[in-house]
Every structure is written in structure tokens, then in C-alpha cells.
N, C-alpha and C. Protein backbone atom coordinates (compact mmCIF):
# COMPACT_ATOMS: atom_id res chain seq x y z
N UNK A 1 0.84 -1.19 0.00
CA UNK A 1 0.00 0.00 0.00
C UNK A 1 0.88 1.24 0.00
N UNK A 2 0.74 2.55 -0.88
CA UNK A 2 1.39 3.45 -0.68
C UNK A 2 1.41 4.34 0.24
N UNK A 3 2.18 5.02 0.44
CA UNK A 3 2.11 5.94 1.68
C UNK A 3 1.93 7.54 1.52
N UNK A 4 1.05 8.09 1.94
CA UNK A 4 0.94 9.47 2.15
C UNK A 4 1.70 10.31 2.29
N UNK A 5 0.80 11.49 2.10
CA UNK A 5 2.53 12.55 2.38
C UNK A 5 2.00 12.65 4.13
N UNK A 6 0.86 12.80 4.73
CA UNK A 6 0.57 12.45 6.22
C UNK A 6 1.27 11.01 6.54
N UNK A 7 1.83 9.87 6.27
CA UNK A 7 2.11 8.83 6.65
C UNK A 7 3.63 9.46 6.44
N UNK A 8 4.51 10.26 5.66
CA UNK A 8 5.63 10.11 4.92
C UNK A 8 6.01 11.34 6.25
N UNK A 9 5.19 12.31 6.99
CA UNK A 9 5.95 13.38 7.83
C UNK A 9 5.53 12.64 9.30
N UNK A 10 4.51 11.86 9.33
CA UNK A 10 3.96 11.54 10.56
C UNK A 10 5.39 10.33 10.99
N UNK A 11 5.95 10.34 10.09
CA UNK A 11 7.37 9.01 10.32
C UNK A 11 8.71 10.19 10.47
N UNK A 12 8.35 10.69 10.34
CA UNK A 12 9.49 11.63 10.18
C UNK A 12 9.47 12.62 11.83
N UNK A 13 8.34 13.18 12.07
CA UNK A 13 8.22 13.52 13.46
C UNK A 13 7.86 12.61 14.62
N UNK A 14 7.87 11.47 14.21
CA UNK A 14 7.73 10.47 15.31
C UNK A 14 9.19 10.54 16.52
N UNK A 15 10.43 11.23 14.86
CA UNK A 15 11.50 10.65 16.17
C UNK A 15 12.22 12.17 16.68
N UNK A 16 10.77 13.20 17.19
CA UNK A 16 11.51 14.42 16.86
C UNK A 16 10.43 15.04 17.94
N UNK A 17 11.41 16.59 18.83
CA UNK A 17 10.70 16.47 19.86
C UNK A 17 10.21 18.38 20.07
N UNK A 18 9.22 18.53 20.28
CA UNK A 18 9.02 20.23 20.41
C UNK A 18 10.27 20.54 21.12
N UNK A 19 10.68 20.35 22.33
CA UNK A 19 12.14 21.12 22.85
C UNK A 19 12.88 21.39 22.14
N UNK A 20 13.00 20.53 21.23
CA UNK A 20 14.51 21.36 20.37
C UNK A 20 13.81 21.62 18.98
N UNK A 21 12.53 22.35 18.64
CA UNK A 21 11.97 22.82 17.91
C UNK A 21 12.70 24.34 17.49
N UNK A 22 13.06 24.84 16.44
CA UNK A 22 13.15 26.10 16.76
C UNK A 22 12.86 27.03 15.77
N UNK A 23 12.39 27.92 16.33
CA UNK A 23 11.70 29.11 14.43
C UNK A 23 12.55 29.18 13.49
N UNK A 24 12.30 29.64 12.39
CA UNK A 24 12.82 30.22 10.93
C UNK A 24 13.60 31.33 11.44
N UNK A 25 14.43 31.23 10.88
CA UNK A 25 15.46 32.64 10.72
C UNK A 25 14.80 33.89 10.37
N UNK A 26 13.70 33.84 9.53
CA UNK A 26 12.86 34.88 9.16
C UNK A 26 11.91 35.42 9.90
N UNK A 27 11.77 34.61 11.07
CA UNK A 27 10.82 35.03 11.99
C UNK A 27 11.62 35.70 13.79
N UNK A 28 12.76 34.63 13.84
CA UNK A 28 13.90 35.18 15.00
C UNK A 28 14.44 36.52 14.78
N UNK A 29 14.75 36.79 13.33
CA UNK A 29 15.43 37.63 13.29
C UNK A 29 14.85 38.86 12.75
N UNK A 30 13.21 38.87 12.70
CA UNK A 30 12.22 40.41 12.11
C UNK A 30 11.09 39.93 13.53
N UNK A 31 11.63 39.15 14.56
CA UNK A 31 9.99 39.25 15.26
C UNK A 31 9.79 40.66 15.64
N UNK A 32 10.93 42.00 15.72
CA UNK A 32 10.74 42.91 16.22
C UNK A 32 9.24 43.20 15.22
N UNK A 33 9.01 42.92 14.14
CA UNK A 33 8.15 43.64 13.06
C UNK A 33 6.67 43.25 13.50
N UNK A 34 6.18 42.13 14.44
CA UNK A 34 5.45 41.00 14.95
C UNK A 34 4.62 42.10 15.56
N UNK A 35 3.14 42.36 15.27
CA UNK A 35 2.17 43.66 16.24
C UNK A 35 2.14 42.45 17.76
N UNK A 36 1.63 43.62 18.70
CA UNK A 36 1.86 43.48 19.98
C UNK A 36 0.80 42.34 20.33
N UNK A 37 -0.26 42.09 19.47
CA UNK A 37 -1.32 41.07 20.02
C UNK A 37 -2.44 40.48 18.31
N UNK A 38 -2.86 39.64 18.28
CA UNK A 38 -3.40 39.48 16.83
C UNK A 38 -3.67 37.95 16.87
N UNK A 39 -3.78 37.45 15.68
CA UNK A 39 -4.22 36.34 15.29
C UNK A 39 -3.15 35.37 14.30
N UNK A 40 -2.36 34.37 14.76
CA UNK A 40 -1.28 34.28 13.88
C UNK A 40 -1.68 32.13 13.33
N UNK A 41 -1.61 32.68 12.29
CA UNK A 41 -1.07 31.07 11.48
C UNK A 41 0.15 31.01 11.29
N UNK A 42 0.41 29.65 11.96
CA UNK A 42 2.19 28.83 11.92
C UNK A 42 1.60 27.71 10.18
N UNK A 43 1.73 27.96 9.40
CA UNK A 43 1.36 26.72 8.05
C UNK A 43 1.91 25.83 7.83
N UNK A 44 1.90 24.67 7.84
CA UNK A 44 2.66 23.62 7.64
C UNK A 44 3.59 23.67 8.70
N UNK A 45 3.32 23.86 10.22
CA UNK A 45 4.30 23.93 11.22
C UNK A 45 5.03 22.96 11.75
N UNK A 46 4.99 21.78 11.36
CA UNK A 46 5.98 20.69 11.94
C UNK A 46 5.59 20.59 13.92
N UNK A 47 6.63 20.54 14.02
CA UNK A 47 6.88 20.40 15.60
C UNK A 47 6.81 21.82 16.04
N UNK A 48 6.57 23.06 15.64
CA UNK A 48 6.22 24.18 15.87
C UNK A 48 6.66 25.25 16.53
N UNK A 49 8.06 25.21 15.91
CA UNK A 49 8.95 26.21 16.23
C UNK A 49 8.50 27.62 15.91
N UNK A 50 8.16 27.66 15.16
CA UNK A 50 7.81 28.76 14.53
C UNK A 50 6.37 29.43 15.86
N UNK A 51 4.85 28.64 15.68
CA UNK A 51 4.07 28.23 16.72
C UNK A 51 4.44 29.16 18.05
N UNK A 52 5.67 28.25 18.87
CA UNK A 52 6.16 28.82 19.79
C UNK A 52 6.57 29.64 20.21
N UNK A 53 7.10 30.48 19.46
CA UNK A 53 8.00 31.88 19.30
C UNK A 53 6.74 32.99 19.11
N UNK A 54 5.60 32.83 18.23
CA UNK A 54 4.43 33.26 17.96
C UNK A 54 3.88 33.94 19.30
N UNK A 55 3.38 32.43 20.15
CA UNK A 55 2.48 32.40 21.23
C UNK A 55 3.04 33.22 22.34
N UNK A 56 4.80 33.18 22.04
CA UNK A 56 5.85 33.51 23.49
C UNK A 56 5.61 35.25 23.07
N UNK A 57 5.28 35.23 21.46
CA UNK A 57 4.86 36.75 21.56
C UNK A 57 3.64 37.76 21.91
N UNK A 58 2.55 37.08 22.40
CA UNK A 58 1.77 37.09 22.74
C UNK A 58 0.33 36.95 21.78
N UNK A 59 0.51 36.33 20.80
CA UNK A 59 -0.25 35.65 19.95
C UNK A 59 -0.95 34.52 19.85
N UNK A 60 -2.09 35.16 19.26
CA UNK A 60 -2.96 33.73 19.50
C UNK A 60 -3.13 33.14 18.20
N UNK A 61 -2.23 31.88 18.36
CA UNK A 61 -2.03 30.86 16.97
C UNK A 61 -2.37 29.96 16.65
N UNK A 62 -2.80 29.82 15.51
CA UNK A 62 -3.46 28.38 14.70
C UNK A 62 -2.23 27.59 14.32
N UNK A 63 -1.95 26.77 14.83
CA UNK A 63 -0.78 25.56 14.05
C UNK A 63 -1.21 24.41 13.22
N UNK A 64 -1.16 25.16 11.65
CA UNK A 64 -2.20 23.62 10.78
C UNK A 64 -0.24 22.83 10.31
N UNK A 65 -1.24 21.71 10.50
CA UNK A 65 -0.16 20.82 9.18
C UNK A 65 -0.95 19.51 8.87
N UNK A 66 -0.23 18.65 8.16
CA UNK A 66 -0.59 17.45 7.48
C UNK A 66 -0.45 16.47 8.52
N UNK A 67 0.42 16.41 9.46
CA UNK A 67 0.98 15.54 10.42
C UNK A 67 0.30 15.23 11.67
N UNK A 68 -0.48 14.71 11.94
CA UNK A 68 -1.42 14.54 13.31
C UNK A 68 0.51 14.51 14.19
N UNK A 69 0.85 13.47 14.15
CA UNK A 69 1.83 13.50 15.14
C UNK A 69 2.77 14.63 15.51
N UNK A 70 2.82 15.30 14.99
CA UNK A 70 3.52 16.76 14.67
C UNK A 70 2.73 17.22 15.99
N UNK A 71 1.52 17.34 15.49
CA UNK A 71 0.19 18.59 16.01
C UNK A 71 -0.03 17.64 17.18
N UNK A 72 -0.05 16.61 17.65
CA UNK A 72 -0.46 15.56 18.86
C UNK A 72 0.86 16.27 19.29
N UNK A 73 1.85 16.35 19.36
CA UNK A 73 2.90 16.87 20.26
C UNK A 73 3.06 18.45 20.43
N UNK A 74 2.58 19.26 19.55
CA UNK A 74 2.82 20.36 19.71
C UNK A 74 1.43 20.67 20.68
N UNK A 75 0.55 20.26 20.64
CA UNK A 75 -0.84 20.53 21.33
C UNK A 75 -0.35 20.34 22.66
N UNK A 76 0.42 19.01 22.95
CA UNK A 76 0.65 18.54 24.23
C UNK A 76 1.68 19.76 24.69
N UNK A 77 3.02 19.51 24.23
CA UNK A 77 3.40 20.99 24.57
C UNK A 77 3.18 22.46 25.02
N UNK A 78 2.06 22.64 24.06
CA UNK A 78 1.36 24.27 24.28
C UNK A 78 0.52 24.53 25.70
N UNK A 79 0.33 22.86 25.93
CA UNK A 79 -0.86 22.89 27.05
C UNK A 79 0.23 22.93 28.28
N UNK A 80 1.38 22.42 28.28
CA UNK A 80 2.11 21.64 29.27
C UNK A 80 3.00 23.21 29.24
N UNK A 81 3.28 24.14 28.77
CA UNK A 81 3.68 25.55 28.79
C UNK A 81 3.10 26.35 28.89
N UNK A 82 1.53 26.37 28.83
CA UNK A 82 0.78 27.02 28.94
C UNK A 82 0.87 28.59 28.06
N UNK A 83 0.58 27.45 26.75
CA UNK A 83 0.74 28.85 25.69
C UNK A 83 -0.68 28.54 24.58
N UNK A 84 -0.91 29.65 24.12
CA UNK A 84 -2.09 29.87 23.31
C UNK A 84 -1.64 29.49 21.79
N UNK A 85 -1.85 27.95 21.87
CA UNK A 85 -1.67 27.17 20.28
C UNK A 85 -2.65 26.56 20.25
N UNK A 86 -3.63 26.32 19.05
CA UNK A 86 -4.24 25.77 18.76
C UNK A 86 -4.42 25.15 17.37
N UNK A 87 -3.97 23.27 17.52
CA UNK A 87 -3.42 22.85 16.47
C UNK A 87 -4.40 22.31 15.64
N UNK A 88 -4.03 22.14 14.40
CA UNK A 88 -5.68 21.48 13.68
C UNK A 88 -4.54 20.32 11.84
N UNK A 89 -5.10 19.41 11.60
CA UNK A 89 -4.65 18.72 10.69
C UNK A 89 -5.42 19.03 9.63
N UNK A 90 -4.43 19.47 8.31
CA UNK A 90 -5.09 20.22 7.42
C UNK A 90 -4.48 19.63 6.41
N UNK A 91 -4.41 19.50 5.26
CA UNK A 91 -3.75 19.61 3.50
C UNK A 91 -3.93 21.08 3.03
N UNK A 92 -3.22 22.15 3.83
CA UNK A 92 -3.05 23.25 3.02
C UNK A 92 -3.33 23.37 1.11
N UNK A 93 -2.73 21.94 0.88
CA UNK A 93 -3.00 22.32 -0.89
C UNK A 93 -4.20 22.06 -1.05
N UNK A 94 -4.83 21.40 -0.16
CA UNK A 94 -6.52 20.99 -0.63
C UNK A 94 -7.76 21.82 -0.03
N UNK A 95 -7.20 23.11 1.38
CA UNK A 95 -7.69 23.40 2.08
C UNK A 95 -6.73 24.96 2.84
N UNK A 96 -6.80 25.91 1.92
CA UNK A 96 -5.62 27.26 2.44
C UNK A 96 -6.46 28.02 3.06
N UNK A 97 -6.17 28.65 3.79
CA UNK A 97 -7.13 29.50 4.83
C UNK A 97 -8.07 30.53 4.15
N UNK A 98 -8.73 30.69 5.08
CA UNK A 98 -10.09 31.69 4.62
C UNK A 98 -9.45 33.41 4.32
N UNK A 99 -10.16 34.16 3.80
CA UNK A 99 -9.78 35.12 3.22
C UNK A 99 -9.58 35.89 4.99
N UNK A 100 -9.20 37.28 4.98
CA UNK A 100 -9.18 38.39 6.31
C UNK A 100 -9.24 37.33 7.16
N UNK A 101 -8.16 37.02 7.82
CA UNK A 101 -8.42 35.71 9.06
C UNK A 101 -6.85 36.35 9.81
N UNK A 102 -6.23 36.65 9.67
CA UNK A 102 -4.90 36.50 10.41
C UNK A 102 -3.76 37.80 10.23
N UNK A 103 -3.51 38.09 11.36
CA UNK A 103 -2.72 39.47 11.72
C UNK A 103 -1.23 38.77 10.66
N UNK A 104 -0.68 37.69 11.03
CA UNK A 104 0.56 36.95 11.14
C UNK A 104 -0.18 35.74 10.25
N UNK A 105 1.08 35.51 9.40
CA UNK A 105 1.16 34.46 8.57
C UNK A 105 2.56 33.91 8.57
N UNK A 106 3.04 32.71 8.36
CA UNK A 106 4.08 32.24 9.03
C UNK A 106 4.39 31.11 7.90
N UNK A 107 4.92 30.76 7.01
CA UNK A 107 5.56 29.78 6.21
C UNK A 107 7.10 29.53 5.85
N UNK A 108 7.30 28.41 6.58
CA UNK A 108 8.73 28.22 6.37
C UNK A 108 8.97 26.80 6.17
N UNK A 109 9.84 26.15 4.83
CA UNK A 109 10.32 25.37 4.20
C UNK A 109 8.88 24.64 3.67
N UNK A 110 7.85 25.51 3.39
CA UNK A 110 7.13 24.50 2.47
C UNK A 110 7.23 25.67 1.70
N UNK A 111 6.71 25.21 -0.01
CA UNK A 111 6.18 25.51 -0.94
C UNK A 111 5.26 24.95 -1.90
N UNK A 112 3.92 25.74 -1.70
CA UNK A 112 3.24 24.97 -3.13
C UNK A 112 2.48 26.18 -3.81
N UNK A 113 2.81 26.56 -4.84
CA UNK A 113 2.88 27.89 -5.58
C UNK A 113 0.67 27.92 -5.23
N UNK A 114 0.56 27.43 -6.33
CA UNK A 114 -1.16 27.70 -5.88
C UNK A 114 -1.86 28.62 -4.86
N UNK A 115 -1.26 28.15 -3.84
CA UNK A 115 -1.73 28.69 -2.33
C UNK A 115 -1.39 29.68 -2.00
N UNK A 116 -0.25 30.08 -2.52
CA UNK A 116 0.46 31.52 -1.96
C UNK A 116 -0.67 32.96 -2.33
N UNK A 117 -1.17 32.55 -3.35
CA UNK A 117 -2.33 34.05 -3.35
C UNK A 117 -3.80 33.73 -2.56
N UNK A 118 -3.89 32.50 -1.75
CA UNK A 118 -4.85 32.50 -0.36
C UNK A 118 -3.83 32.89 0.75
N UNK A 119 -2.58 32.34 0.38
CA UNK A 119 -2.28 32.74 2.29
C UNK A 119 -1.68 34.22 1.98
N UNK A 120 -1.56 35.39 0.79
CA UNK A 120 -1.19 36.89 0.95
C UNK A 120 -2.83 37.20 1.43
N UNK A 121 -3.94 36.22 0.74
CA UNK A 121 -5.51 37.09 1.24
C UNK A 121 -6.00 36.80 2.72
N UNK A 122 -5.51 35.51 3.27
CA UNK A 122 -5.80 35.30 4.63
C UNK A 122 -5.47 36.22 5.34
N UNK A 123 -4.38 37.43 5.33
CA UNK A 123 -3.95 38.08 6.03
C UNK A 123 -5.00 39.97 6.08
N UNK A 124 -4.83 40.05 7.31
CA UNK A 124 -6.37 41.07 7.11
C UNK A 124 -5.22 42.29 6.67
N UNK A 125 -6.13 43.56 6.18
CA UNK A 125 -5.20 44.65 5.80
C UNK A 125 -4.35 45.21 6.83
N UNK A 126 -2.92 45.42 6.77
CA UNK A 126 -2.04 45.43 7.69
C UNK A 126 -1.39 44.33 8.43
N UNK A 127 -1.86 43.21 7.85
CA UNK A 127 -1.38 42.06 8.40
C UNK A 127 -0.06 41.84 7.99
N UNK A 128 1.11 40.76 8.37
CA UNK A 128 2.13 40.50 8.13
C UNK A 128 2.35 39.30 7.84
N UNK A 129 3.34 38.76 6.55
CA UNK A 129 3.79 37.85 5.84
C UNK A 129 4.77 37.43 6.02
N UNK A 130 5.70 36.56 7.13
CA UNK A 130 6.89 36.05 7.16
C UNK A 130 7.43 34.64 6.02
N UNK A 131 8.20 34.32 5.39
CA UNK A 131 8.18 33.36 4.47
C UNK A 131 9.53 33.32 4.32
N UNK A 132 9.48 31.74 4.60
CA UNK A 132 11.39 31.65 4.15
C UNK A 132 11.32 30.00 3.42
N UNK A 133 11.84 29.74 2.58
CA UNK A 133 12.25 28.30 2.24
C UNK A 133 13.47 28.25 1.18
N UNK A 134 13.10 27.14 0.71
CA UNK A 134 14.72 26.61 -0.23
C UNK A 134 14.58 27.48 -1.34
N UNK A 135 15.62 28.03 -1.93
CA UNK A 135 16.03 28.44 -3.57
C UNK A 135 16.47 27.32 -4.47
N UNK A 136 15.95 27.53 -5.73
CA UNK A 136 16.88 26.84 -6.86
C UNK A 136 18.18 27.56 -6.66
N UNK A 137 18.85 28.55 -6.42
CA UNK A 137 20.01 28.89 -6.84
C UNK A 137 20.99 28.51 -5.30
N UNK A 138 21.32 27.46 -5.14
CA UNK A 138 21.95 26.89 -3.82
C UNK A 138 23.66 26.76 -4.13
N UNK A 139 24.29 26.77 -2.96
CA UNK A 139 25.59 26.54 -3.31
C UNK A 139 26.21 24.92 -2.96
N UNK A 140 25.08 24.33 -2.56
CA UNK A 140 25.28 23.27 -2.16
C UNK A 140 23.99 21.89 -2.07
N UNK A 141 24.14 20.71 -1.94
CA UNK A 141 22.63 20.05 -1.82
C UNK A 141 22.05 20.11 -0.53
N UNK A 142 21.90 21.28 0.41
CA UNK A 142 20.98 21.03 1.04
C UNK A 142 19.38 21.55 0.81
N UNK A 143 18.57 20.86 1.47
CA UNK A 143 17.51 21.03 0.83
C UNK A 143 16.71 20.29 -0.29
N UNK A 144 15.60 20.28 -0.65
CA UNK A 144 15.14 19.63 -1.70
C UNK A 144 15.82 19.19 -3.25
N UNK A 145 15.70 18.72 -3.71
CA UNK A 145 16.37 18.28 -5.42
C UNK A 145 15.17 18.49 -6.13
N UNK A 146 13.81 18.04 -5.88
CA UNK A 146 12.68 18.95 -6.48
C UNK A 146 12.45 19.95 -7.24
N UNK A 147 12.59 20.53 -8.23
CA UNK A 147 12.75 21.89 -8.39
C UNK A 147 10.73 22.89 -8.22
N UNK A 148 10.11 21.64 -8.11
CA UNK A 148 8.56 22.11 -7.41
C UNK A 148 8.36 22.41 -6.39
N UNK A 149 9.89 22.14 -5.37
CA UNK A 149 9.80 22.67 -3.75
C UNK A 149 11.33 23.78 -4.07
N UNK A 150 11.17 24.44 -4.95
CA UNK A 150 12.58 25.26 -4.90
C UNK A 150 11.76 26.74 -6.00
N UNK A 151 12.54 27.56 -4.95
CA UNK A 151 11.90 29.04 -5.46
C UNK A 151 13.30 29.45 -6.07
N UNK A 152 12.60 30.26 -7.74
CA UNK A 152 13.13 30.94 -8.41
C UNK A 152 13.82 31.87 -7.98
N UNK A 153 14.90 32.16 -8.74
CA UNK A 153 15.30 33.87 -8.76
C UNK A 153 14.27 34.93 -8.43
N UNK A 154 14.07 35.80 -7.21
CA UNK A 154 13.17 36.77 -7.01
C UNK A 154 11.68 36.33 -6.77
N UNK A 155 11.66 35.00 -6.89
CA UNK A 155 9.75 34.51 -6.87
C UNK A 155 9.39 35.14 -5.68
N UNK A 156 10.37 34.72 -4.74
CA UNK A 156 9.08 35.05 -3.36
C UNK A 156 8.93 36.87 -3.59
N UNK A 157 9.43 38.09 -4.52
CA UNK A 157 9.41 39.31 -4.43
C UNK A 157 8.10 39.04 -5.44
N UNK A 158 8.13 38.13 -6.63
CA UNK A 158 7.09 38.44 -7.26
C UNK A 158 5.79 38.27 -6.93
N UNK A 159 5.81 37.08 -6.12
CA UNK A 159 4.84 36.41 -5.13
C UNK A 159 3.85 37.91 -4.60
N UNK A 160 4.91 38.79 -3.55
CA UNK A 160 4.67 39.57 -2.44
C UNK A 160 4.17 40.94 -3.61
N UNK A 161 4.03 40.76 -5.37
CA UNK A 161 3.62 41.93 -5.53
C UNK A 161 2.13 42.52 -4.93
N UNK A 162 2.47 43.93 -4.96
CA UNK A 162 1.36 44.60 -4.16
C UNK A 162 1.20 44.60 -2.65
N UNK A 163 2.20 44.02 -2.16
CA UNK A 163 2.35 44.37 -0.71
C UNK A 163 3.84 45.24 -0.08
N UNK A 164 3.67 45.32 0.54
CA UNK A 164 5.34 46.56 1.38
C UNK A 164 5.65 45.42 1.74
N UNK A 165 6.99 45.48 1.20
CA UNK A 165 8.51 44.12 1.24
C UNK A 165 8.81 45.09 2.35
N UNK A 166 8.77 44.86 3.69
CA UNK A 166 10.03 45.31 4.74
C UNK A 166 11.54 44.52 4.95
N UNK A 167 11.49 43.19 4.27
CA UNK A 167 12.63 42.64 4.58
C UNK A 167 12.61 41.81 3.51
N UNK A 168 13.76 41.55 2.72
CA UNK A 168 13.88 40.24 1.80
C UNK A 168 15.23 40.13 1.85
N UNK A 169 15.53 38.77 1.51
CA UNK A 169 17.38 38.49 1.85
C UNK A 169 17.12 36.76 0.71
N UNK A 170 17.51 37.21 -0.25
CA UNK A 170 18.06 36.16 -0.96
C UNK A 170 19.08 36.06 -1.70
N UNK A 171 20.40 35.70 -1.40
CA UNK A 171 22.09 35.81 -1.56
C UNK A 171 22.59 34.77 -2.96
N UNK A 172 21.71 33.77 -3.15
CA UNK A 172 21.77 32.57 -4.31
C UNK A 172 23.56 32.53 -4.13
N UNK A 173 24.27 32.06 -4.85
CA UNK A 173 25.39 31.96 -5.18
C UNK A 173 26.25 32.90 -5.55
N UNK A 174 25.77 34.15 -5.00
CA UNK A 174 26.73 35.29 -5.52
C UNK A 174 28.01 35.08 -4.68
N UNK A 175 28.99 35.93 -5.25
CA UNK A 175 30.34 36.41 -4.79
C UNK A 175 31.12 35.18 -3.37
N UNK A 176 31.58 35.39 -2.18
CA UNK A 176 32.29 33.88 -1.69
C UNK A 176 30.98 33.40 -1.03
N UNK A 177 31.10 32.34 -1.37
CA UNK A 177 30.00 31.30 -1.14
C UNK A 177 30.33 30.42 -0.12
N UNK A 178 31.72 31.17 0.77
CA UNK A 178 31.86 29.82 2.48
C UNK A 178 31.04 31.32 3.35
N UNK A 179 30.53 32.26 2.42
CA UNK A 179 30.07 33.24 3.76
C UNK A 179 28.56 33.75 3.45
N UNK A 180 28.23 34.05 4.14
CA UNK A 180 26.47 34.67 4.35
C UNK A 180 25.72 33.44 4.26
N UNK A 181 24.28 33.57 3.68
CA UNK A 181 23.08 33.25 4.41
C UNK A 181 22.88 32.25 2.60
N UNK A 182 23.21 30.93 2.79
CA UNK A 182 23.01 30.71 1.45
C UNK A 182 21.46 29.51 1.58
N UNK A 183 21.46 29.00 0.36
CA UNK A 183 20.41 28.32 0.05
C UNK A 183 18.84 28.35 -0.15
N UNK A 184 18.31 30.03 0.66
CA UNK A 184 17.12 29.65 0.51
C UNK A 184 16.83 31.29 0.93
N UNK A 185 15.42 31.61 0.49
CA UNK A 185 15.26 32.89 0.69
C UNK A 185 14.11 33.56 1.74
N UNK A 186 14.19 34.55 1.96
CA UNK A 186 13.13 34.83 2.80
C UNK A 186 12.45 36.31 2.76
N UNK A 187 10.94 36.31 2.89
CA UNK A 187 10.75 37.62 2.90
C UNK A 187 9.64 37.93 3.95
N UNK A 188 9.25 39.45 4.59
CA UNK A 188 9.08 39.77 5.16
C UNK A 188 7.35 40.83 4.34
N UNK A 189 6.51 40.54 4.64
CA UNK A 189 5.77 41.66 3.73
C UNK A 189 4.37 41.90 4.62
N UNK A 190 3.63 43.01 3.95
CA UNK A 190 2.90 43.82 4.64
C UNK A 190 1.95 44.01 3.84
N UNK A 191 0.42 43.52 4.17
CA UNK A 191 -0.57 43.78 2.89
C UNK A 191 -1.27 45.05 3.33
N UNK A 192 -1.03 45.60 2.09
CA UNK A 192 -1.44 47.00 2.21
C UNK A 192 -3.18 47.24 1.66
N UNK A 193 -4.00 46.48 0.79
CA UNK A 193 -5.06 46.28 0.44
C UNK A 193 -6.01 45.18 0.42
């Protein structure tokens, strides 16, 4: 019998634990940009690093993913820290959030192009867009071989048209490649309509 992409992550977080969960670089390093209280989606959150950092900001967060076991541990966690997560098992590609729903939007290392113009509308006006995952232009194999889980030159800027880019950082293979921030890109955006 074949296996799911829920059977294919639910094996994968079986041997993996919220404590040493930890956010996106895109979100540690702009939470200053994060409003003081709101409504935040962690998407495709895994073990819910991202989630955590959210809630520790005083946010009240939806943690969807594909993975019951993911979300069975991060639930247990949130309760056992006493933080405001609330996890739910979803197929984002079959099921992307409702339109004006969320201050904070949160995607890191998934991609599935389709969805990206529900999760810029899930976000209410003034809401914020954190997003980081793999590039095609890598200096090395980490990360996917896929090129359907690998963002173009500039996609995630084209993605974010019509919103205020406050932060984007994508380095691809330019100039020495043993230094900076390689493999994958990230942006920061602000829906203005």
C-alpha cells in the first residue's frame, strides 16, 4: 500500500521532539516587526517552532499541518507551557485559509505555488507575511532536489507583488559562497489592500 505525504511526515516527526523545535530565521530575526497582540497562522508547522516563538509573543495561533503526530505533540506541549496554540490537521493544498483571518502568517520550508495568493488574502489589511524556504540557486545540496519545492530567482518578491517588502534576503550563489546566508530565501511583507 502506498504511503501518504501524512504517513511520509507523521514518520518523520515520530522521532523528533518540540524542545529542540526552533523558528525560521525569518521570523527570530524580524519578530521585532510581529504587532503586539493578533491572530497568527504557523502553516505547515511541523513540531512548531515557529508556533512557539508566535504564542511567546503574545499571539494567539493556529498551528495547521498534514501531520497529526507533529500537532499531537505540539498541542501537548502548548498545554504543558501554557501557551495559546491551537493545532488542527489540514492539507493546506486541498484546504488554504479563509480570506481576512490572520494578523501573522508564518511559512517556512514549504512551498506549493497555488496557495500563496490565499495565504497573501488570509492576512487582514495590515497584516504581516513572514516566508522563508529553499532556492533553486543553492551553493550546495541542502535542501530539496525537487525543483517544485525550490523558489526561483526573485519569486518570493514576485509572489509579495502589491504588498510593502520590509525585509527580503536572498544571496543565491553570488560572490564567496563559504560566507552569508546561502540556500534559501526569505521575505518579510505587509498587505497594504
Amino acid at each position: 500500500m502506498p504511503t501518504t505525504k501524512a504517513d511520509k511526515w507523521n514518520k518523520i516527526y515520530s522521532q523528533q521532539d518540540c524542545k529542540q523545535a526552533k523558528a525560521s530565521r525569518v521570523v527570530v530575526e524580524n519578530a521585532y516587526l510581529l504587532p503586539a497582540s493578533g491572530r497568527a497562522l504557523d502553516l505547515a508547522c511541523g513540531m512548531g517552532g515557529n508556533a512557539i516563538l508566535l504564542a511567546q509573543s503574545n499571539l494567539t495561533v493556529n498551528a495547521w499541518d498534514i501531520s497529526s503526530t507533529a500537532l499531537d505533540k505540539l498541542s501537548k506541549y502548548s498545554q504543558e507551557n501554557n501557551l495559546n496554540i491551537v493545532t488542527r490537521e489540514v492539507d493546506v493544498e486541498q484546504q488554504p485559509p479563509e480570506k481576512n483571518s490572520y494578523d501573522v502568517v508564518v511559512v517556512s520550508q514549504f512551498l506549493h505555488r497555488p496557495t500563496f495568493k490565499a495565504l497573501c488574502e488570509s492576512l487582514y489589511i495590515g497584516g504581516i507575511l513572514f516566508y522563508q524556504t529553499f532556492s533553486a540557486d543553492k551553493v550546495d545540496d541542502t535542501g530539496p532536489t525537487n525543483p517544485d519545492f525550490l523558489l526561483a530567482k526573485n519569486e518570493l518578491l514576485n509572489f509579495c507583488k502589491g504588498m510593502q517588502v520590509l525585509v527580503y534576503r536572498e544571496e543565491g550563489a553570488q560572490g564567496d559562497k563559504q560566507k552569508g546566508w546561502r540556500n534559501q530565501a526569505m521575505i518579510v511583507a505587509k498587505k497594504m489592500t
